[in-house]
N, C-alpha and C. Protein backbone atom coordinates (compact mmCIF):
# COMPACT_ATOMS: atom_id res chain seq x y z
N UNK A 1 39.10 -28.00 93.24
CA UNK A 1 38.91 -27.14 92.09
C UNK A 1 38.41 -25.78 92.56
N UNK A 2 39.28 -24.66 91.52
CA UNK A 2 38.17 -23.27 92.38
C UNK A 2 37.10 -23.07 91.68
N UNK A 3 36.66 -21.96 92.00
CA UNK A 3 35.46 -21.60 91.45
C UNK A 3 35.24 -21.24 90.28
N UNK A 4 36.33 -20.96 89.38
CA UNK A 4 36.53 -20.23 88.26
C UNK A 4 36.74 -21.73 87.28
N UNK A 5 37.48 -22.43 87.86
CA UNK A 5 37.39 -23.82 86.73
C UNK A 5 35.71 -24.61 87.03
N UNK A 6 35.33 -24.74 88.24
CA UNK A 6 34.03 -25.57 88.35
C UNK A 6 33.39 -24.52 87.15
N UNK A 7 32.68 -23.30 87.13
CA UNK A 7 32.44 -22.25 86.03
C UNK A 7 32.78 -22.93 84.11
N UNK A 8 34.03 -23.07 84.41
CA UNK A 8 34.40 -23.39 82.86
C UNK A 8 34.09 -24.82 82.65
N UNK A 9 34.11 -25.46 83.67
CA UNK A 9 33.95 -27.51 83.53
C UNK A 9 32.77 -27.14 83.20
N UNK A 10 31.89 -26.31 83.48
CA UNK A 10 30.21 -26.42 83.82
C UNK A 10 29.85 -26.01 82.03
N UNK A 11 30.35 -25.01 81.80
CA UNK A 11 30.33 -24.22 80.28
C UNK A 11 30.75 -25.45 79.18
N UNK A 12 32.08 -25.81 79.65
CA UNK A 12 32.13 -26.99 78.77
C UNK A 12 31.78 -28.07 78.44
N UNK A 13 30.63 -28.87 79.57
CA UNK A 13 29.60 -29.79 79.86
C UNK A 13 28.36 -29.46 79.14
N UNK A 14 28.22 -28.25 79.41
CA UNK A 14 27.06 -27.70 78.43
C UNK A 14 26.87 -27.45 77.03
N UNK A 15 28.03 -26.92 76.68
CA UNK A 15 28.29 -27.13 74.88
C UNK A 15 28.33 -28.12 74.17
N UNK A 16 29.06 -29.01 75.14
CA UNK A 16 29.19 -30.44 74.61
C UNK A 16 27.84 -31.56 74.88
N UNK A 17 27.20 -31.28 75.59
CA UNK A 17 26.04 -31.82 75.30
C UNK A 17 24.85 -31.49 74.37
N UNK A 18 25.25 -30.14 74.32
CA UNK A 18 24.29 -29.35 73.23
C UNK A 18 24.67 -29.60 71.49
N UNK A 19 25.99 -29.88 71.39
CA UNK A 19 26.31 -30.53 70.32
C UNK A 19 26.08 -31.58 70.22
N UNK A 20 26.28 -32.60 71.04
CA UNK A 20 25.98 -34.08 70.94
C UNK A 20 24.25 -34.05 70.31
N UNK A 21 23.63 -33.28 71.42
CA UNK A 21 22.13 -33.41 71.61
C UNK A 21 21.51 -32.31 69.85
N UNK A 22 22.24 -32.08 69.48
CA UNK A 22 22.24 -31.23 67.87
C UNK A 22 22.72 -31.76 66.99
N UNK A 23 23.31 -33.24 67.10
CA UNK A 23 23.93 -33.62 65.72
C UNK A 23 23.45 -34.45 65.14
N UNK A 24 24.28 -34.21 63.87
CA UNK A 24 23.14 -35.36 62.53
C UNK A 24 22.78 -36.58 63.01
N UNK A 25 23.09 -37.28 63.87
CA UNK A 25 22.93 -38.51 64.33
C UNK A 25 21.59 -39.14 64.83
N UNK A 26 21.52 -37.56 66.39
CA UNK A 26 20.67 -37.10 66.87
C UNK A 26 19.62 -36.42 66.33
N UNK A 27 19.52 -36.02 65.21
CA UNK A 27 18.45 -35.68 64.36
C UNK A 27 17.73 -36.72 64.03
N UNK A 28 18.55 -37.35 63.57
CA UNK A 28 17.96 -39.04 62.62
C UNK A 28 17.13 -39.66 63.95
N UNK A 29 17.50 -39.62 65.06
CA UNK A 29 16.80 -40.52 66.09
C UNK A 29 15.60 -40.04 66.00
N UNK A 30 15.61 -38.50 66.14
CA UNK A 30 14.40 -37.33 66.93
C UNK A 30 13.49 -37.60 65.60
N UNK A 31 14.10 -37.77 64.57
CA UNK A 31 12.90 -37.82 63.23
C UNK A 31 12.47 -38.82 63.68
N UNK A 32 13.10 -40.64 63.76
CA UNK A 32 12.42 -41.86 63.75
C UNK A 32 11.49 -41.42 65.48
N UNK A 33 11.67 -41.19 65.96
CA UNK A 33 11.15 -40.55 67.25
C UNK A 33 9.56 -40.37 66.93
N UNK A 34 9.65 -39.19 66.37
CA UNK A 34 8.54 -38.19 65.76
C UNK A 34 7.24 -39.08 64.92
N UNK A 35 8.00 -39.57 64.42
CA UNK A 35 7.31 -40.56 63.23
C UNK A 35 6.61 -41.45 64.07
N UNK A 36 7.09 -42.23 64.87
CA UNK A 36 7.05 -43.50 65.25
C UNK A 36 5.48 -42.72 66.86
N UNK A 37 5.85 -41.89 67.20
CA UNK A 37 4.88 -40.87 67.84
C UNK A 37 3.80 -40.16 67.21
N UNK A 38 3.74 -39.76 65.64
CA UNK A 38 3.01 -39.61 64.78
C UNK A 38 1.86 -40.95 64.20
N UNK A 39 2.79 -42.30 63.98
CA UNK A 39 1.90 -43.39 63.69
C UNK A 39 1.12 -43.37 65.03
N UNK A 40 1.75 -43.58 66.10
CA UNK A 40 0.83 -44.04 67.66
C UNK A 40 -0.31 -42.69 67.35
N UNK A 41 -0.06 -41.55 66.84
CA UNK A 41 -1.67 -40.79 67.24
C UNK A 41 -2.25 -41.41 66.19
N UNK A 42 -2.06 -41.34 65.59
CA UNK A 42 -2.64 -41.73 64.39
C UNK A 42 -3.54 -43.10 63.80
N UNK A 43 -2.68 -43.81 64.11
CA UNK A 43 -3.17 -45.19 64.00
C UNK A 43 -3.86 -46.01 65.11
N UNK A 44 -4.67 -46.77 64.80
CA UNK A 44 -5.39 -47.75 65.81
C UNK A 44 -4.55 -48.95 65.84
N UNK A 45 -3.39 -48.61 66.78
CA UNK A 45 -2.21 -49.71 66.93
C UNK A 45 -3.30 -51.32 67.26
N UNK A 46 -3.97 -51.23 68.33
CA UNK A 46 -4.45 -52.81 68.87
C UNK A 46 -5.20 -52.83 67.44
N UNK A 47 -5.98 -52.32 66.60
CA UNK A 47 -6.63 -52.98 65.91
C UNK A 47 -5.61 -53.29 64.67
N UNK A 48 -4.35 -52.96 64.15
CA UNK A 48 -3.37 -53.42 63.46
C UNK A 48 -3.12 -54.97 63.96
N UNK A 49 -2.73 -54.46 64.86
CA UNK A 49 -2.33 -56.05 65.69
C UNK A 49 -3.00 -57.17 65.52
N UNK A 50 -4.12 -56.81 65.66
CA UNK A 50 -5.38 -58.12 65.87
C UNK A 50 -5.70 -58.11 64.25
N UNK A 51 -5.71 -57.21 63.45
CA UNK A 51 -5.65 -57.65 61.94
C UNK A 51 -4.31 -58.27 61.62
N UNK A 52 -3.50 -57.78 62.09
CA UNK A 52 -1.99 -58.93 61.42
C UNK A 52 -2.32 -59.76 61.85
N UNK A 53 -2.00 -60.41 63.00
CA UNK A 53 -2.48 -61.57 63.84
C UNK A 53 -3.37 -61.97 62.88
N UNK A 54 -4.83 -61.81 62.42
CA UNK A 54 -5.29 -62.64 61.70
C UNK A 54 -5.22 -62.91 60.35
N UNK A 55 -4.22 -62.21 59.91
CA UNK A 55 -3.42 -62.41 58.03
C UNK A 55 -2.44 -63.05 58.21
N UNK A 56 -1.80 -63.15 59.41
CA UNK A 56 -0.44 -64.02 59.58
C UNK A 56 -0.75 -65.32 59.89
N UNK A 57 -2.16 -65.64 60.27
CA UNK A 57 -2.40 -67.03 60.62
C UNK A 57 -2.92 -67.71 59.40
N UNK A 58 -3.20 -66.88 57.84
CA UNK A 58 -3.57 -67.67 56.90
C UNK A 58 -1.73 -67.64 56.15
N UNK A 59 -1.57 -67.77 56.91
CA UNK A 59 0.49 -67.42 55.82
C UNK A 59 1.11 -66.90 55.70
N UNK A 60 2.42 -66.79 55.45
CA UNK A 60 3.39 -66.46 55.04
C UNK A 60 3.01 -65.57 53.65
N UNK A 61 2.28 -65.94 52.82
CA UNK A 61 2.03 -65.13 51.52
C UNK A 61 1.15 -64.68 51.87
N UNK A 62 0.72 -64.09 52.74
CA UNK A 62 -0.77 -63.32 52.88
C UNK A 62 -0.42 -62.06 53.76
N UNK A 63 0.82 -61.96 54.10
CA UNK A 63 1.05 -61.03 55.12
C UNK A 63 1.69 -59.51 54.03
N UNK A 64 2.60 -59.94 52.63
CA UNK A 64 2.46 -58.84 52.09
C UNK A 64 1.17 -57.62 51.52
N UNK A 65 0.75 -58.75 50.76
CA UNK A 65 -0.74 -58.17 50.27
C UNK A 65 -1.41 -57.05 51.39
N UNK A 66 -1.67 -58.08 52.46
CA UNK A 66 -1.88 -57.27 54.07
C UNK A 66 -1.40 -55.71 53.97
N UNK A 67 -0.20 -55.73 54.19
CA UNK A 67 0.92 -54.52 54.13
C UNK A 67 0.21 -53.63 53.30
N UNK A 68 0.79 -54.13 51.97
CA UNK A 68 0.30 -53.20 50.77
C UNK A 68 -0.90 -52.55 50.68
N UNK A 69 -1.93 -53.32 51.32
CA UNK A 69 -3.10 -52.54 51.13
C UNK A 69 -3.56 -51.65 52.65
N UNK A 70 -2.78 -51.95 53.56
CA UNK A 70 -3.09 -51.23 54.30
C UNK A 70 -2.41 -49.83 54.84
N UNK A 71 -1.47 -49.99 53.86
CA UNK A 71 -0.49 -48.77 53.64
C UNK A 71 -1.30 -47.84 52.39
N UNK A 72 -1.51 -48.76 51.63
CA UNK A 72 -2.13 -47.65 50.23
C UNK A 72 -4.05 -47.23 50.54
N UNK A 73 -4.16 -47.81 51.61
CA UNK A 73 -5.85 -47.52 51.95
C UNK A 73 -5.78 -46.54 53.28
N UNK A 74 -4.36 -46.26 53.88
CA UNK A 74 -4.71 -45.21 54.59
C UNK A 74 -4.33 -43.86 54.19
N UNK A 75 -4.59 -42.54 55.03
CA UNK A 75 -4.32 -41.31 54.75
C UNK A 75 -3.08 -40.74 54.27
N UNK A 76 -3.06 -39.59 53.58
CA UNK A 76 -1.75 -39.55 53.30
C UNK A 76 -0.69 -39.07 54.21
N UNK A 77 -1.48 -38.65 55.36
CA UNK A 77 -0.40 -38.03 56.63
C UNK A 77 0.32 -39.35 57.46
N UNK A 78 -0.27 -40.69 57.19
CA UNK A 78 0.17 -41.59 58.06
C UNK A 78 1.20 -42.22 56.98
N UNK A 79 1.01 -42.13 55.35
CA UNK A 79 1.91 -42.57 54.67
C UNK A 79 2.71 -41.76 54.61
N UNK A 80 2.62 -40.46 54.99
CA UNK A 80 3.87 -39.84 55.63
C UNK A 80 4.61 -39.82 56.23
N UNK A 81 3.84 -40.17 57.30
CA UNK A 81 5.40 -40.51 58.70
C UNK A 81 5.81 -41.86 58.78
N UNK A 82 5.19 -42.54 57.94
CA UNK A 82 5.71 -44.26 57.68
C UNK A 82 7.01 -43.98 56.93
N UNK A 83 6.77 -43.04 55.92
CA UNK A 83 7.87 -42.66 54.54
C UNK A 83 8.85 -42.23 55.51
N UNK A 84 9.03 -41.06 56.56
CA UNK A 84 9.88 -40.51 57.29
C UNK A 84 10.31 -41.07 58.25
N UNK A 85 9.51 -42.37 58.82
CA UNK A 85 10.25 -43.27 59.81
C UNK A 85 11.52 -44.65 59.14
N UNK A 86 10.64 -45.16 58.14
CA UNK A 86 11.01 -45.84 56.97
C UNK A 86 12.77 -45.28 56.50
N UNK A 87 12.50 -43.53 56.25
CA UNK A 87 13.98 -43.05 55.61
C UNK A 87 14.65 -42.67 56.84
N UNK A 88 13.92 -42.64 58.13
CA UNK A 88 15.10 -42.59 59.25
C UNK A 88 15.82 -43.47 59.91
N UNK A 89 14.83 -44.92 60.08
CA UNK A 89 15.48 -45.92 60.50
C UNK A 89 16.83 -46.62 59.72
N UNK A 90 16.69 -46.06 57.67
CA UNK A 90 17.09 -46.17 57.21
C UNK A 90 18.55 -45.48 57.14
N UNK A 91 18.56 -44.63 58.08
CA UNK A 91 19.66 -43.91 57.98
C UNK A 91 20.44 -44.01 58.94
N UNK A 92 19.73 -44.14 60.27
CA UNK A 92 20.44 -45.03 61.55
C UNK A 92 20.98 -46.23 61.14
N UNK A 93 20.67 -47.24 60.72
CA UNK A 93 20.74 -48.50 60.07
C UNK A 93 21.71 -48.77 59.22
N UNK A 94 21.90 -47.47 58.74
CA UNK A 94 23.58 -47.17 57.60
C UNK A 94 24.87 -46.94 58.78
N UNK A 95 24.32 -45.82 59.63
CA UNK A 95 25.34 -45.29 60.19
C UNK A 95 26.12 -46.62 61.32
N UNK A 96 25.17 -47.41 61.88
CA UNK A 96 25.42 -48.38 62.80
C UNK A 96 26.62 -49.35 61.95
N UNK A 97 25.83 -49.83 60.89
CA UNK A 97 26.80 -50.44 59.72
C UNK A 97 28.21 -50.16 59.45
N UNK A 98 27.79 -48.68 59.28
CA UNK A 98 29.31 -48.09 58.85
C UNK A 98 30.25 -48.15 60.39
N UNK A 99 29.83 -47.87 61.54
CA UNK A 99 30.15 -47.99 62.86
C UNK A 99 31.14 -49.11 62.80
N UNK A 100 30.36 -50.60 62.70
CA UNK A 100 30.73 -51.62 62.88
C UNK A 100 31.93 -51.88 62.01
N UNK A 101 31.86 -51.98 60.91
CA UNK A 101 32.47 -51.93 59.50
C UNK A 101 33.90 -50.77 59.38
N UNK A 102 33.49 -50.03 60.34
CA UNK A 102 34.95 -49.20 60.60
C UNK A 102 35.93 -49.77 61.93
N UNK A 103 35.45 -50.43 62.98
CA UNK A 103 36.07 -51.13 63.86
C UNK A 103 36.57 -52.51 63.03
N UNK A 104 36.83 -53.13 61.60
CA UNK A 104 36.97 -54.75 61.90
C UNK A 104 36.14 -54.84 62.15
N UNK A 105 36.54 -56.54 62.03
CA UNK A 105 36.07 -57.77 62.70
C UNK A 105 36.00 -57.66 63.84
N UNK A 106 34.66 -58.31 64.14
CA UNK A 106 34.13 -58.47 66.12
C UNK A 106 34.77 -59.46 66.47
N UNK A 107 35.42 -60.81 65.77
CA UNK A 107 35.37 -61.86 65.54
C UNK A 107 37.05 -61.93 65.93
N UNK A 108 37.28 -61.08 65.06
CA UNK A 108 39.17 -61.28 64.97
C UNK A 108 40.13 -61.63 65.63
């Protein structure tokens, strides 16, 4: 290759990753990203844990209640990025769907 195409391969490697790395897709990740990096400052992950862990060992019906109140008893910046991880995973979660669902059957 000369020097003038390595030049343009290089230009066109670069756009095209900059689009990939810019698209709606890639947004949706970088939000659930953000969020999911927002709960970790935010939250006292081991002490979640060790409270589920001990609502999950009185049941199966004890683990919503759990949820509910520990979503509506914290701040509103953490029920924020729950809401924005919540509507991003939600949107990855469509697109994968539709992915699959446009190839057929896996099966066929």
């Amino acid at each position: 290759m000369s020097k003038i195409e390595k030049n343009v391969m290089g230009s066109v490697a670069a756009i095209y990753t900059f689009r990939l790395a810019s698209g709606f897709t890639a947004l949706k990740f970088y939000m659930l990203l953000v969020s999911i990096a927002g709960l970790a400052f935010l939250v006292s992950l081991p002490n979640v844990v060790a409270n589920f862990a001990n609502v999950a060992s009185h049941g199966v019906g004890s683990i919503a209640p759990f949820v509910l109140s520990a979503i509506s008893g914290t701040t509103i910046l953490v029920q924020l990025a729950l809401l924005v991880g919540v509507f991003a995973f939600s949107l990855l979660f469509r697109d994968v769907v539709r992915s699959f669902s446009s190839r057929g059957s896996l099966f066929a």
